[in-house]
C-alpha atoms as a PDB file:
ATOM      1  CA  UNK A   1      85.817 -30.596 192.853  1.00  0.00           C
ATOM      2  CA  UNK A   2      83.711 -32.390 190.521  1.00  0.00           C
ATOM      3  CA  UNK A   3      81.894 -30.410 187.737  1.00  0.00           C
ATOM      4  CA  UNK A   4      78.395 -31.031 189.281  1.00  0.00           C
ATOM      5  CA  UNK A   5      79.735 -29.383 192.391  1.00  0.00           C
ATOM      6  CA  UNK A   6      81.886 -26.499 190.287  1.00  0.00           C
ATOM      7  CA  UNK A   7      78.283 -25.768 188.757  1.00  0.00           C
ATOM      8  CA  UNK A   8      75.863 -25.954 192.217  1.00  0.00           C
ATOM      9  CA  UNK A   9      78.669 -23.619 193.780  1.00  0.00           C
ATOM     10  CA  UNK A  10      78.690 -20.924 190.764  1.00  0.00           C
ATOM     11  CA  UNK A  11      74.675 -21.227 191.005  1.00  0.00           C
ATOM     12  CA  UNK A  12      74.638 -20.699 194.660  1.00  0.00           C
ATOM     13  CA  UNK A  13      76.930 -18.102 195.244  1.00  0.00           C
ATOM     14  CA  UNK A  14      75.640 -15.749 192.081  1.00  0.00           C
ATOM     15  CA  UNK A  15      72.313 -15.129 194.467  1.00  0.00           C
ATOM     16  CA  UNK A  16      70.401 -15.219 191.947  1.00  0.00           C
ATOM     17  CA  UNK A  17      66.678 -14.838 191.763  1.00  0.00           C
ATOM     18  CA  UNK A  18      66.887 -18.572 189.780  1.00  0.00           C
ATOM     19  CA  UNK A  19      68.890 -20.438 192.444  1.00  0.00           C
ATOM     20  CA  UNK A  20      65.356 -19.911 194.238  1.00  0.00           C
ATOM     21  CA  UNK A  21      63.377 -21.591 191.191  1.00  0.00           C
ATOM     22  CA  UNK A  22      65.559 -23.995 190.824  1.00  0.00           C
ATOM     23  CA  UNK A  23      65.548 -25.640 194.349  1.00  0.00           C
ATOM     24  CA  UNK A  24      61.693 -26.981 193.255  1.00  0.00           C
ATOM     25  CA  UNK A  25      62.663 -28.862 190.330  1.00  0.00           C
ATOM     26  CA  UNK A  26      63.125 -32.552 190.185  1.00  0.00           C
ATOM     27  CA  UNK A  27      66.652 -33.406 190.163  1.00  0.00           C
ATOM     28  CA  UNK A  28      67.748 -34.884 186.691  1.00  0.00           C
ATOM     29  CA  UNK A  29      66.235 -31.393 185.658  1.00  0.00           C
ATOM     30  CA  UNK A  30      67.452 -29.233 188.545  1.00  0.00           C
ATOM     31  CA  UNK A  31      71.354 -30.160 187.269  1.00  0.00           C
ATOM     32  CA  UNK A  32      70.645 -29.550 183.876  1.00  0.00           C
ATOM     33  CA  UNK A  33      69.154 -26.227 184.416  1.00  0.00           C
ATOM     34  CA  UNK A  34      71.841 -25.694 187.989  1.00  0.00           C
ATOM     35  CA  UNK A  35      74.557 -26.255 184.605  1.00  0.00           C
ATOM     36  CA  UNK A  36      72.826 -24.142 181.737  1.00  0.00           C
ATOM     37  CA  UNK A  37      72.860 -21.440 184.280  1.00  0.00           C
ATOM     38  CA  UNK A  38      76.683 -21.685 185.130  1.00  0.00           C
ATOM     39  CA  UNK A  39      77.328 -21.624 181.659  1.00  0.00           C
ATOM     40  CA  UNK A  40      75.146 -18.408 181.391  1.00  0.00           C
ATOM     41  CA  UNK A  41      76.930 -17.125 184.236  1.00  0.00           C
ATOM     42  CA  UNK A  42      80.423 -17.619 183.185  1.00  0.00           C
ATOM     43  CA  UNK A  43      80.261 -15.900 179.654  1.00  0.00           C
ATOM     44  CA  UNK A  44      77.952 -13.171 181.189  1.00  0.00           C
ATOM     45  CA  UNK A  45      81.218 -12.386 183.460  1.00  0.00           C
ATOM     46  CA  UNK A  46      83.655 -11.637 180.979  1.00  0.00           C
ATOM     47  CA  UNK A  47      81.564  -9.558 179.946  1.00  0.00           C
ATOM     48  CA  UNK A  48      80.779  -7.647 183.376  1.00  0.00           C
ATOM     49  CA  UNK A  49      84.115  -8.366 184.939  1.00  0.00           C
ATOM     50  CA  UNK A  50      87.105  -8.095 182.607  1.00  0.00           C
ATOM     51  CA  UNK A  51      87.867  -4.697 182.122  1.00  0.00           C
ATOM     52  CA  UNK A  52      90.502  -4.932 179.088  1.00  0.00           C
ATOM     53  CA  UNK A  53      87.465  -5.215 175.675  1.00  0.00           C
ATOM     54  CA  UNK A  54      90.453  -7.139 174.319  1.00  0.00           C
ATOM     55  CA  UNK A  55      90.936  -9.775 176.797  1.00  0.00           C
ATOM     56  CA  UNK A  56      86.969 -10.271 177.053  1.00  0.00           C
ATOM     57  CA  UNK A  57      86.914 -10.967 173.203  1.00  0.00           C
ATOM     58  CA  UNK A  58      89.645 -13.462 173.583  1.00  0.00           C
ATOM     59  CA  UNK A  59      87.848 -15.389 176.121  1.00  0.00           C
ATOM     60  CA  UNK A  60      84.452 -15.357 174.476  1.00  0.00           C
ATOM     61  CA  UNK A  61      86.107 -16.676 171.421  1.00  0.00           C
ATOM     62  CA  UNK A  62      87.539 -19.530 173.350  1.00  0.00           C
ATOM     63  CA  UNK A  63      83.927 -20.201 174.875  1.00  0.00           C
ATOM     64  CA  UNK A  64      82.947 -20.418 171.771  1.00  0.00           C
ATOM     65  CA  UNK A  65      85.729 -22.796 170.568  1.00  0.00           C
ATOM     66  CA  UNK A  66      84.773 -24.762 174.385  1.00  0.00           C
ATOM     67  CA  UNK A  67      81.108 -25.056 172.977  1.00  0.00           C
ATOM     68  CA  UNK A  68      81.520 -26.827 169.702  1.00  0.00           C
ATOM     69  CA  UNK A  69      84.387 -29.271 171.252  1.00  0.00           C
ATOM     70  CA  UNK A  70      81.889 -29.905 173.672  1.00  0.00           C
ATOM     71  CA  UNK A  71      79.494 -31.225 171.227  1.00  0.00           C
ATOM     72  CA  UNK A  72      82.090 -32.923 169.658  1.00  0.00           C
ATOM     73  CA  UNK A  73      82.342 -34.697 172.475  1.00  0.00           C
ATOM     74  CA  UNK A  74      85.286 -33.285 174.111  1.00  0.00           C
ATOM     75  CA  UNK A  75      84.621 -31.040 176.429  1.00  0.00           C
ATOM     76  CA  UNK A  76      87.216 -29.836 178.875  1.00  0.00           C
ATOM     77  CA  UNK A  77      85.438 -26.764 181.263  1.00  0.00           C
ATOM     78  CA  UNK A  78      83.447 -28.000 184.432  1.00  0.00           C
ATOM     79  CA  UNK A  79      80.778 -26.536 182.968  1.00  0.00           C
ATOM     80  CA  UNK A  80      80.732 -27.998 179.852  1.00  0.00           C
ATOM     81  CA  UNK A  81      81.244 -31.416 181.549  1.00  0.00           C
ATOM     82  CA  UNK A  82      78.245 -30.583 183.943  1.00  0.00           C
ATOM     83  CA  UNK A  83      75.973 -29.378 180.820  1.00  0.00           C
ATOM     84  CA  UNK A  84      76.781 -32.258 178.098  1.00  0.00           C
ATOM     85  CA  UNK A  85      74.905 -35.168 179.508  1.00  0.00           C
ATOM     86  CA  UNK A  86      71.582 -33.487 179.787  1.00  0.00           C
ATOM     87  CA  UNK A  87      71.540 -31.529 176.126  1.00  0.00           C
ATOM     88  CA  UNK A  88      70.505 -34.482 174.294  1.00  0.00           C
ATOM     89  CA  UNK A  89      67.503 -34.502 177.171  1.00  0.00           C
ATOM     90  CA  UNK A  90      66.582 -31.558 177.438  1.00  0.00           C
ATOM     91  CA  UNK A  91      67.011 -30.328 173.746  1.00  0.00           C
ATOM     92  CA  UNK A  92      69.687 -27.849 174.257  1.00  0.00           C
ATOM     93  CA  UNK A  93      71.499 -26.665 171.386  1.00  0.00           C
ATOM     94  CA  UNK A  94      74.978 -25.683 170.047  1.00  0.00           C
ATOM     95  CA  UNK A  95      72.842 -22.480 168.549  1.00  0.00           C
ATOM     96  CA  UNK A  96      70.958 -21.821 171.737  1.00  0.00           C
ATOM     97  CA  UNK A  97      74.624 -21.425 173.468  1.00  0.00           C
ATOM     98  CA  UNK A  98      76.095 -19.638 170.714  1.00  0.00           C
ATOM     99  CA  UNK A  99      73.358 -17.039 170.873  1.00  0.00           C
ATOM    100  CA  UNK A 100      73.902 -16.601 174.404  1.00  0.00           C
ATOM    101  CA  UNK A 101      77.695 -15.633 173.931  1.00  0.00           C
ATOM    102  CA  UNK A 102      76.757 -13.076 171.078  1.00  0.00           C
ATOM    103  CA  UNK A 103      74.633 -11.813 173.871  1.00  0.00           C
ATOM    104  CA  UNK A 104      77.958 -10.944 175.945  1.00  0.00           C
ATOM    105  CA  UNK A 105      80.134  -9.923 173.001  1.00  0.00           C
ATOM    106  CA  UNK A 106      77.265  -7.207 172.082  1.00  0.00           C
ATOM    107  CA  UNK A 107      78.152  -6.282 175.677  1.00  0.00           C
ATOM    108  CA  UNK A 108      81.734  -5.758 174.644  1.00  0.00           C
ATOM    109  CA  UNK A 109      80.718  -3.890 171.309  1.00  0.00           C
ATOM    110  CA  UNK A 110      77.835  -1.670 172.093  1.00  0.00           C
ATOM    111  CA  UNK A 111      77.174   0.165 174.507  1.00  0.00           C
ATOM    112  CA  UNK A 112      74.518   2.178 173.580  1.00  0.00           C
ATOM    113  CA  UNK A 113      70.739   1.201 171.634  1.00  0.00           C
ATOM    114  CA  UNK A 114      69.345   3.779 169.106  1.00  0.00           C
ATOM    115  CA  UNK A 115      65.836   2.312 169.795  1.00  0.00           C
ATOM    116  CA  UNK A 116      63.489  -0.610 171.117  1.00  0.00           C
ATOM    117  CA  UNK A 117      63.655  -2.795 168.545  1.00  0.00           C
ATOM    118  CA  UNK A 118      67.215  -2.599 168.807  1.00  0.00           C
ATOM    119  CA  UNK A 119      67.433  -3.409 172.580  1.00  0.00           C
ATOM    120  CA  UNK A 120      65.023  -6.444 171.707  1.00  0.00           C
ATOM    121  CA  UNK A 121      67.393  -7.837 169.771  1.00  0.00           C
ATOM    122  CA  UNK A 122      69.984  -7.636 172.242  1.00  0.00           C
ATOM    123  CA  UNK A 123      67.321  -9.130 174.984  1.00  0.00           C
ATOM    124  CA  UNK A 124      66.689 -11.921 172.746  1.00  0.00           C
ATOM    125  CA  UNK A 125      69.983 -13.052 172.772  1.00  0.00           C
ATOM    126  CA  UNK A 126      70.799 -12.637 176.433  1.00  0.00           C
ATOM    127  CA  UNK A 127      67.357 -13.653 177.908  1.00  0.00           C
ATOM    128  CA  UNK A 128      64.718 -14.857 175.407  1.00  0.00           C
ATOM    129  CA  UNK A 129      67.413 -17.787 174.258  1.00  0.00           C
ATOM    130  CA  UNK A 130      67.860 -18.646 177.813  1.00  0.00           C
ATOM    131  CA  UNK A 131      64.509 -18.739 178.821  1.00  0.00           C
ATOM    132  CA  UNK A 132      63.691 -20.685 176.213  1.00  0.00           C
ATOM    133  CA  UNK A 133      66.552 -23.605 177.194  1.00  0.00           C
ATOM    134  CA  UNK A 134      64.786 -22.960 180.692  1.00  0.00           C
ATOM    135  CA  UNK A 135      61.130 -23.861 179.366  1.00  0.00           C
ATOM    136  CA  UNK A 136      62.790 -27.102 177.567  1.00  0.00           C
ATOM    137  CA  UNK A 137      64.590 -28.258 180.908  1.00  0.00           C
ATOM    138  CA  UNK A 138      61.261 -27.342 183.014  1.00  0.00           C
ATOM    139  CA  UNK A 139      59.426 -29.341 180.745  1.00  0.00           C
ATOM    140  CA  UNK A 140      56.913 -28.570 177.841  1.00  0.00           C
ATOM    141  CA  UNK A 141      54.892 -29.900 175.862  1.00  0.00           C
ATOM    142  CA  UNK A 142      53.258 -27.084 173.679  1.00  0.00           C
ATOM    143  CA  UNK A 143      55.079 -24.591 170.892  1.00  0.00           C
ATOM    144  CA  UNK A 144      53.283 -21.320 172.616  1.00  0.00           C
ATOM    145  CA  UNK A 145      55.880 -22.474 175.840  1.00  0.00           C
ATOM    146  CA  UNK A 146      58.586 -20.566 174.045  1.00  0.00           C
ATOM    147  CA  UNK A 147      56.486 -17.335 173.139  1.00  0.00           C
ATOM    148  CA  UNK A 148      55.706 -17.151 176.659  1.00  0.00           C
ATOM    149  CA  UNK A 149      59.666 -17.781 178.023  1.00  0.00           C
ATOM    150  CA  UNK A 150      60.162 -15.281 175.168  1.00  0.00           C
ATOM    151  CA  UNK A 151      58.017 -12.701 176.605  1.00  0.00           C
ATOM    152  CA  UNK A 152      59.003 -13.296 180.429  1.00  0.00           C
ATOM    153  CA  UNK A 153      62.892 -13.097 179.700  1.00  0.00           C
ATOM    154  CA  UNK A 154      62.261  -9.627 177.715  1.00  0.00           C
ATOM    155  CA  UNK A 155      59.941  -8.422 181.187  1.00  0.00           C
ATOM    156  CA  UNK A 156      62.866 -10.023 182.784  1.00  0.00           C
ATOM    157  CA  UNK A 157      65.626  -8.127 181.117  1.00  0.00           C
ATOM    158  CA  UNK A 158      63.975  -4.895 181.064  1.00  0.00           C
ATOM    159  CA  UNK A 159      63.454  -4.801 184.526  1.00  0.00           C
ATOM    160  CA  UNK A 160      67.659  -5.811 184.972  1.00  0.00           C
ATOM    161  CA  UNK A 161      67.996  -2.794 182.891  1.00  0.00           C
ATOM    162  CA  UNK A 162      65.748  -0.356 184.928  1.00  0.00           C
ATOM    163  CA  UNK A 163      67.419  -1.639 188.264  1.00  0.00           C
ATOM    164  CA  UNK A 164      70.911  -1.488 186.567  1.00  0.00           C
ATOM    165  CA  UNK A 165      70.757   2.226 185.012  1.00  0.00           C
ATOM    166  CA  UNK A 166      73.473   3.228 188.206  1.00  0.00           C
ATOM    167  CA  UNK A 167      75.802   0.327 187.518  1.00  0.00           C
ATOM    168  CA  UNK A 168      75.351  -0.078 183.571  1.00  0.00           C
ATOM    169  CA  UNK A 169      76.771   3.711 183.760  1.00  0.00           C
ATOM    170  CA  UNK A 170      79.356   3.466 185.970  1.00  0.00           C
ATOM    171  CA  UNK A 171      80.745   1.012 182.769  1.00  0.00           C
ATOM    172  CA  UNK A 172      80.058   3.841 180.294  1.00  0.00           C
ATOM    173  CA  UNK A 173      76.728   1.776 178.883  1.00  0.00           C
ATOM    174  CA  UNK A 174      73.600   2.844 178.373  1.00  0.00           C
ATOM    175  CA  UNK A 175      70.906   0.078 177.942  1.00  0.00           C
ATOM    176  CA  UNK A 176      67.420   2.667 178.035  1.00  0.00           C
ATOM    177  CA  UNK A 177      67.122   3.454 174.097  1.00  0.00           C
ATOM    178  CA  UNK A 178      68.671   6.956 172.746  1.00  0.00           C
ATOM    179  CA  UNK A 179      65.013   7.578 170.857  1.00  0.00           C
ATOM    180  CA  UNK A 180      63.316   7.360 174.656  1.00  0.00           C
ATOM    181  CA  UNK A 181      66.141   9.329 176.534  1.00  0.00           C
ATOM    182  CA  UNK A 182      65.663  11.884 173.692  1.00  0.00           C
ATOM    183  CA  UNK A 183      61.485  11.572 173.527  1.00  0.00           C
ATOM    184  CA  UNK A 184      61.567  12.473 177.551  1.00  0.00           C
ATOM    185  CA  UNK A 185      65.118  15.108 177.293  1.00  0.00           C
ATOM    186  CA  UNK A 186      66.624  13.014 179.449  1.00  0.00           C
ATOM    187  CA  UNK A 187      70.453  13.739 178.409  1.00  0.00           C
ATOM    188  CA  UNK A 188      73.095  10.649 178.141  1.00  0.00           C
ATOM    189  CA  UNK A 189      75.329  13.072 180.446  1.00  0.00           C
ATOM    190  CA  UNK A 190      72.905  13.212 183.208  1.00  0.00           C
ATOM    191  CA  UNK A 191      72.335   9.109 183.706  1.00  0.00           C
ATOM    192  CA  UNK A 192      76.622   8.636 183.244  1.00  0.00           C
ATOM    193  CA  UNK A 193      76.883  11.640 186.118  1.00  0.00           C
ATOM    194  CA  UNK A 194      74.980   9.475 188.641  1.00  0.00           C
ATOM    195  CA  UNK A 195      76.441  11.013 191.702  1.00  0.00           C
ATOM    196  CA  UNK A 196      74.606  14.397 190.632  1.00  0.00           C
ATOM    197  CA  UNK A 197      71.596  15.545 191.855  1.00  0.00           C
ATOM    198  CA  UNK A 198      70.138  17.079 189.224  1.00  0.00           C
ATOM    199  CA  UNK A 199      70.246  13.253 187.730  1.00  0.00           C
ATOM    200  CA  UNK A 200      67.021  12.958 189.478  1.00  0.00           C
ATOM    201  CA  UNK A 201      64.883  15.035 187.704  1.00  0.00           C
ATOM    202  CA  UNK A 202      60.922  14.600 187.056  1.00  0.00           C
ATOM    203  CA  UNK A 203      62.024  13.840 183.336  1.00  0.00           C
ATOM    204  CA  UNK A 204      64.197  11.038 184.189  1.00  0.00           C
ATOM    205  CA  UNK A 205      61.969   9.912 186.503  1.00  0.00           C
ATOM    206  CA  UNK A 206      58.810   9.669 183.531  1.00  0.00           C
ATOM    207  CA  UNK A 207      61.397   7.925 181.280  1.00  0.00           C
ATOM    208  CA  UNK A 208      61.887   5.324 184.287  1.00  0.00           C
ATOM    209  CA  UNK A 209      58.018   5.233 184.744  1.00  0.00           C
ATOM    210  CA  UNK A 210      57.761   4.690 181.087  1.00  0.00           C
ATOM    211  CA  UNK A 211      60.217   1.833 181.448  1.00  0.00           C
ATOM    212  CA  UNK A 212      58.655   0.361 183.925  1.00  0.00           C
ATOM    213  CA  UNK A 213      54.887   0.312 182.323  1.00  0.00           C
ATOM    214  CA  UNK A 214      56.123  -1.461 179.265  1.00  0.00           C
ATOM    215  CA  UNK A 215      57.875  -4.084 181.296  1.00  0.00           C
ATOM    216  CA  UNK A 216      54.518  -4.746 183.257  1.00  0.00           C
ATOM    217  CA  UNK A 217      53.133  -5.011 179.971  1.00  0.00           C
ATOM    218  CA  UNK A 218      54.954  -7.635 179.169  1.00  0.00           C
ATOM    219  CA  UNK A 219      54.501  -9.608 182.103  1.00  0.00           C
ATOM    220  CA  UNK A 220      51.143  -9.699 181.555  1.00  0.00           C
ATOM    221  CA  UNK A 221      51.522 -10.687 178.150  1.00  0.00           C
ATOM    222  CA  UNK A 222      53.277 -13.586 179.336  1.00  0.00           C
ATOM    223  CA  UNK A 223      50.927 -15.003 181.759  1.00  0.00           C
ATOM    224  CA  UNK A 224      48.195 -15.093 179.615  1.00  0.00           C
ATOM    225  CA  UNK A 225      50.370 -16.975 176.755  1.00  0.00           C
ATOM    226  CA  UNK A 226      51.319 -19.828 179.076  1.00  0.00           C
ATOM    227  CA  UNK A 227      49.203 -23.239 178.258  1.00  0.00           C
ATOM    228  CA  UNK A 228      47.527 -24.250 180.749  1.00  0.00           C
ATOM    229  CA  UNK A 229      48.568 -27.583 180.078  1.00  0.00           C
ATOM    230  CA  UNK A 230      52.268 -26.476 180.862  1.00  0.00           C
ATOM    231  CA  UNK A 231      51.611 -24.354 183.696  1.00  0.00           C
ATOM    232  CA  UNK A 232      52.609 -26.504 186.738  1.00  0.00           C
ATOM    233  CA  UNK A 233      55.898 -27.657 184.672  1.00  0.00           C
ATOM    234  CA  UNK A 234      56.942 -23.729 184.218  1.00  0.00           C
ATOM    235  CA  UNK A 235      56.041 -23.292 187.944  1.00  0.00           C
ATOM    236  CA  UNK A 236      59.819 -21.992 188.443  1.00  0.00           C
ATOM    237  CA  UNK A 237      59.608 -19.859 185.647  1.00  0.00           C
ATOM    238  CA  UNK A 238      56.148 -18.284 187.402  1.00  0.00           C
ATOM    239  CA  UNK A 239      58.669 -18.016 190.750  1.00  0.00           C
ATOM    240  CA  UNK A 240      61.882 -16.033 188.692  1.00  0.00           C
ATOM    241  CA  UNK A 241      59.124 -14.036 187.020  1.00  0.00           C
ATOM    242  CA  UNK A 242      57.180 -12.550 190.600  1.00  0.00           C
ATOM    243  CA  UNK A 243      60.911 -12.153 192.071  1.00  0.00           C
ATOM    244  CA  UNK A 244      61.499 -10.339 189.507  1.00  0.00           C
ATOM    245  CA  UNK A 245      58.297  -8.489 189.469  1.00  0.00           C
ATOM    246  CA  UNK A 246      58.412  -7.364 193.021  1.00  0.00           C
ATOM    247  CA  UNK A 247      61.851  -6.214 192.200  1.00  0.00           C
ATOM    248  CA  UNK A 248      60.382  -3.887 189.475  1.00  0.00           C
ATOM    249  CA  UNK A 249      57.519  -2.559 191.993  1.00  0.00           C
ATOM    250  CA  UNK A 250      60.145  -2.203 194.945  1.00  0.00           C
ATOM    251  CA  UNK A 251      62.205   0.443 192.377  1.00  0.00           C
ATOM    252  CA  UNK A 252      58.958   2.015 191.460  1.00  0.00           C
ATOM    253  CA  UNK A 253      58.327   2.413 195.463  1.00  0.00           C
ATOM    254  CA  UNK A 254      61.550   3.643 195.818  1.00  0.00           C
ATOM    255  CA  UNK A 255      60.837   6.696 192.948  1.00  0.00           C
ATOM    256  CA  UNK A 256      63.322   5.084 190.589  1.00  0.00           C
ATOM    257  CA  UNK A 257      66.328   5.933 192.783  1.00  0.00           C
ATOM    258  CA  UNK A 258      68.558   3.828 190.737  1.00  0.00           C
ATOM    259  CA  UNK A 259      71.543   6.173 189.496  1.00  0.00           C
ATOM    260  CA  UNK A 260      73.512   5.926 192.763  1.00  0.00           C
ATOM    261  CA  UNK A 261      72.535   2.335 193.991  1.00  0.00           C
ATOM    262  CA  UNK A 262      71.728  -1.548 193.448  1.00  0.00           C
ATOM    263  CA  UNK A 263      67.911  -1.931 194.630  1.00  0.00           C
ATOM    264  CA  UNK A 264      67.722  -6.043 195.386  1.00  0.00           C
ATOM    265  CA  UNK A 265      65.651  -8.188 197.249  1.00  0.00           C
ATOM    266  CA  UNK A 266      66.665  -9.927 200.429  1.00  0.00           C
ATOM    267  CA  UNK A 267      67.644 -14.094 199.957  1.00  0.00           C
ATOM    268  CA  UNK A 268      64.865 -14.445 202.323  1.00  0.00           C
ATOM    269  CA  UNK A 269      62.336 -12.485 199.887  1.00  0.00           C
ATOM    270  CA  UNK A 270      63.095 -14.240 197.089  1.00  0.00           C
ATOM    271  CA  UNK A 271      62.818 -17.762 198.512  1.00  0.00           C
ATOM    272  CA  UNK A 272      59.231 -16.545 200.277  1.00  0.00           C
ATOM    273  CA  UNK A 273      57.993 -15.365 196.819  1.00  0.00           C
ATOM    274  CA  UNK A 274      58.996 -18.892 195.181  1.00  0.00           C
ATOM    275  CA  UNK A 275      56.969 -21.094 197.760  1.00  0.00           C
ATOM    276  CA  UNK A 276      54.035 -18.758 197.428  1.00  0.00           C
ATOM    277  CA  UNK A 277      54.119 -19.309 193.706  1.00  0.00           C
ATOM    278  CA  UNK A 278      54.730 -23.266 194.674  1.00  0.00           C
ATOM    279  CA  UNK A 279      51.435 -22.859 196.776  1.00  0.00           C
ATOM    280  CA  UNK A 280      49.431 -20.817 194.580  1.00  0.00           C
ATOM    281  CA  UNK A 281      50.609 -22.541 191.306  1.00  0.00           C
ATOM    282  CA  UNK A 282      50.558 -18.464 189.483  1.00  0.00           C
END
């Protein structure tokens, strides 16, 4: 298997709302962003699936070690193989994937967030960074670009978060910020207890509602910062965004019934919403 097919597999088969985007890209920049994704992917999985903290530490330091021999020029992962030939391109940086592995060892070392400020940092790591590398692969050509891939991946993230509250828990973390569970009485106990009834209480479901408000917020935000003149180049970031956005609306349809199950949107969904957004052009 050659690394350009080790990277379109570990795109495809993650089902990802960006495997969608991705499909309407040119292809020099559909492989670059087809390998910055697998490289997301792979770090954000030691972090999800190895279970021992030390073992996940171990491997993130050797991504780390992977990264800068890969800029060294010797890279030795598929990934890294896939990746190197379009950094110098697409302006990705040894930082930018740095940042996104701090992201994942956070993972390992907190699992809790005394407030919002404090969850934005961890956001910037894990989705701000990479939508940024996204905007520079897509294409732009003005500085407000990053503000806006800035602002999406936050909407982005929070809305992972509120669909995630169920499965986040069932790992012992809580992403929604101890200041909000506490301004709403919503109890750590009762979101970690997901099986129980009681877990589904009006409070919880005003923090959720709350949650949800800011992250429309900040999808709006984010529309109005994109430049018009780099609009139909972030076309696939308009596509991730409304998948993601529907997901958001489909959990506040659902009442926020998130402690006891995995709301997602069907392959089918997600590829309609990205050639309405390729028709539309918003």
């Amino acid at each position: 298997m050659t690394p350009e097919q080790y990277v379109q597999d570990k795109a495809q088969k993650s089902g990802s709302s960006f495997y969608y985007a991705f499909m309407f890209l040119p292809p020099a920049r559909r492989q670059a962003m087809t390998a910055f994704y697998a490289f997301c992917r792979e770090v954000d999985d030691v972090a999800d699936e190895v279970t021992d903290p030390g073992v996940a530490a171990t491997k993130l330091d050797w991504w780390r070690r992977e990264v800068d021999a890969s800029f060294a020029g010797n890279p030795t992962h598929p990934v890294m193989k896939a990746l190197m030939p379009h950094v110098g391109t697409y302006g990705v940086r040894v930082d930018h994937l740095h940042a996104v592995i701090q992201g994942c060892q956070t993972d390992l070392e907190q699992t809790r967030f005394l407030d919002y400020p404090g969850l934005q940092r961890y956001c910037h790591l894990v989705a701000g960074i990479v939508g940024e590398v996204a905007s520079n692969i897509m294409g732009r050509t003005q500085a407000q670009t990053v503000t806006f891939a800035h602002r999406l991946g936050l909407a982005m993230q929070l809305t992972n978060i509120i669909r995630d509250v169920g499965d986040d828990a069932r790992r012992g973390r809580i992403y929604l910020p101890i200041s909000e569970l506490q301004q709403f009485d919503v109890k750590a106990a009762e979101i970690l207890k997901r099986d129980a009834p009681w877990g589904y209480s009006d409070r919880f479901t005003a923090l959720m509602q709350f949650q949800a408000e800011r992250a429309h917020r900040l999808y709006d935000e984010a529309l109005a910062l994109l430049p018009p003149e780099d609009r139909n180049a972030q076309r696939p970031a308009l596509m991730v965004g409304n998948i993601y956005r529907r997901l958001l609306r489909e959990v506040e349809a659902g009442g926020f019934q998130v402690l006891h199950q995995r709301i997602s949107l069907t392959p089918l969904r997600k590829l309609w919403i990205a050639c309405q957004t390729q028709w539309r052009g918003r």
